[in-house]
Structure formats: structure tokens, C-alpha cells
Protein backbone atom coordinates (compact mmCIF):
# COMPACT_ATOMS: atom_id res chain seq x y z
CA UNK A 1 6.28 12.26 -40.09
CA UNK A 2 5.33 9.98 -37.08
CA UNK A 3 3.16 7.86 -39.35
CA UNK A 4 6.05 7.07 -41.87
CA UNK A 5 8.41 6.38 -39.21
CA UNK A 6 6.00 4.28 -38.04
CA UNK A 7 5.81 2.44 -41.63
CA UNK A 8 9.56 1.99 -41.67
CA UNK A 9 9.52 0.32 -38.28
CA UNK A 10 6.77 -2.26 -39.36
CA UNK A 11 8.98 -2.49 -42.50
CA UNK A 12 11.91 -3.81 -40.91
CA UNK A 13 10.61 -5.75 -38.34
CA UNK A 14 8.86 -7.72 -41.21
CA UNK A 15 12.05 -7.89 -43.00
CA UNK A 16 14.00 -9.26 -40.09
CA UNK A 17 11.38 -12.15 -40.68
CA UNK A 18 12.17 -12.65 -43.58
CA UNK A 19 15.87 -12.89 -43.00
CA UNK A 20 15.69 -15.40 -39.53
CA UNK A 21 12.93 -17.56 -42.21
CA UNK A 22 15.97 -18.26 -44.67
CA UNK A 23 19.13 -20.01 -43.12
CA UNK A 24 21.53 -18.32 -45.58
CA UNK A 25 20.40 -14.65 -45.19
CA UNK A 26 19.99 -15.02 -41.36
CA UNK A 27 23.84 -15.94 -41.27
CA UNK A 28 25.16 -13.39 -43.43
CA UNK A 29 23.29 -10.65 -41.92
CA UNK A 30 24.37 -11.47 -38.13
CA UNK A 31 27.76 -11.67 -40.13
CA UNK A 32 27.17 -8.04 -42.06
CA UNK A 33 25.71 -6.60 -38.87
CA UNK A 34 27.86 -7.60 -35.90
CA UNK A 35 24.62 -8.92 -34.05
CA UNK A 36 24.54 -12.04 -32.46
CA UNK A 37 21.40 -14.33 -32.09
CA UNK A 38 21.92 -13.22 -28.49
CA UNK A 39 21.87 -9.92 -28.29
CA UNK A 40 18.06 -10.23 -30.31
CA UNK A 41 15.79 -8.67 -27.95
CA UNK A 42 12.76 -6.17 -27.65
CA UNK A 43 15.48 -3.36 -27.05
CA UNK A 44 17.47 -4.04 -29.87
CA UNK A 45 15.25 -5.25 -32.15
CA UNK A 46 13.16 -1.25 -31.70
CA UNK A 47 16.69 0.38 -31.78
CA UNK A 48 16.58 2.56 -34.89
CA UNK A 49 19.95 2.11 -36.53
CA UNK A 50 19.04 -1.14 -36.10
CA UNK A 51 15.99 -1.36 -37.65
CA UNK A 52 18.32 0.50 -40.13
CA UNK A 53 20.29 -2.17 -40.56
CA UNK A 54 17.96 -4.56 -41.16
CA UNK A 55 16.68 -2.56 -44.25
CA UNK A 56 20.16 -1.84 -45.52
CA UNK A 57 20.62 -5.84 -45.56
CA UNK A 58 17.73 -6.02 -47.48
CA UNK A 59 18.63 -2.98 -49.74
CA UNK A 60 21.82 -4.76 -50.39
CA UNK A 61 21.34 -7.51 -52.94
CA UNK A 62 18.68 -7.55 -55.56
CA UNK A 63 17.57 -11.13 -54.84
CA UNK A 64 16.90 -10.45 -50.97
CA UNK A 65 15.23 -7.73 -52.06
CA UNK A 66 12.77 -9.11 -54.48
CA UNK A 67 12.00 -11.69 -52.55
CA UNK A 68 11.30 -9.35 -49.12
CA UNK A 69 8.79 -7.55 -51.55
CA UNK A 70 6.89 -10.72 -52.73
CA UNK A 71 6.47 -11.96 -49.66
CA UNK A 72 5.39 -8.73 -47.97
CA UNK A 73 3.51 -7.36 -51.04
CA UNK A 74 5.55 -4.16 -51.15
CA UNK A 75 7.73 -2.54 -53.66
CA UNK A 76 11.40 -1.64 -53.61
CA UNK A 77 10.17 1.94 -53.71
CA UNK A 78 8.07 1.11 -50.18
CA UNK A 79 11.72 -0.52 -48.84
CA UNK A 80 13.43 2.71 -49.70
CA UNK A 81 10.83 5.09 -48.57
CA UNK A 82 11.10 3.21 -45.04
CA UNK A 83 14.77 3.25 -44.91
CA UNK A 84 14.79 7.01 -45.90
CA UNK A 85 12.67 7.57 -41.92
CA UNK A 86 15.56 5.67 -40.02
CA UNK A 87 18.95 6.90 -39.24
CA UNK A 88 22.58 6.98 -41.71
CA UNK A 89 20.03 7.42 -44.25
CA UNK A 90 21.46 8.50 -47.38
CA UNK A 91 18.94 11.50 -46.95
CA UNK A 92 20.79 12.52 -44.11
CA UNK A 93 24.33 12.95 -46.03
């Protein structure tokens, strides 16, 4: 269970490069998410409902999506499986 938690944290922290490399997605997640460049730090950044909310961004829209798994050479199924470890997972519901 460790490991996959784990997983999901390199998961999002990779996706929340991939959202601060595009212009557009970086400003509608800060938008979506209530975060400001700012408040960005080490703490934040290995807070778990906010790593959550970096995956539910990507989860989101089919486009971001795709193009998260391209460039990180996973598949949607990988995305999901990581967002399933971090909390307000539908899982949990």
C-alpha cells in the first residue's frame, strides 16, 4: 500500500509539470484549485489532497489527459490507479 501511494505521489508531482509547462493549463488549474503561484511550496506541493488535486485537474478533460500520458509514458488507467491512493477519492465514497 506504501508503494502505490508512493506511485501516486510521483504521479502528480509529474503532472503538476506538466501543467506549470503549458501557460493555459497552469492558469486554469490555479483558477480550478484556489492555489496561488505563491502558496507553491515543498509543504504544499507533498500535501495529499493536493497532490489530489493535481490529478483531478488532469482527470478532468480528455485532452490534458492524453497529453499528461504521452509525455509521461503512462496510461489513463496508471492516472486513475494513482488518484484512487490519495484522498476524496471516489473509492472513498
Amino acid at each position: 500500500m506504501k508503494q502505490a501511494y508512493l506511485n501516486a505521489e510521483i504521479i502528480a508531482l509529474q503532472a503538476l509539470n506538466f501543467i506549470f509547462e503549458n501557460e493555459d493549463y497552469q492558469s486554469a488549474f490555479l483558477e480550478n484549485s484556489g492555489i496561488s503561484i505563491g502558496d507553491l511550496n515543498a509543504d504544499l506541493i507533498k500535501n495529499p489532497e493536493t497532490l489530489a488535486a493535481i490529478l483531478d485537474f488532469i482527470l478532468e478533460g480528455d485532452q490534458t489527459l492524453l497529453g499528461f500520458c504521452e509525455i509521461a509514458q503512462l496510461t489513463h488507467q496508471d492516472v486513475w490507479r494513482a488518484r484512487l491512493q490519495l484522498p476524496g477519492s471516489p473509492a472513498e465514497g
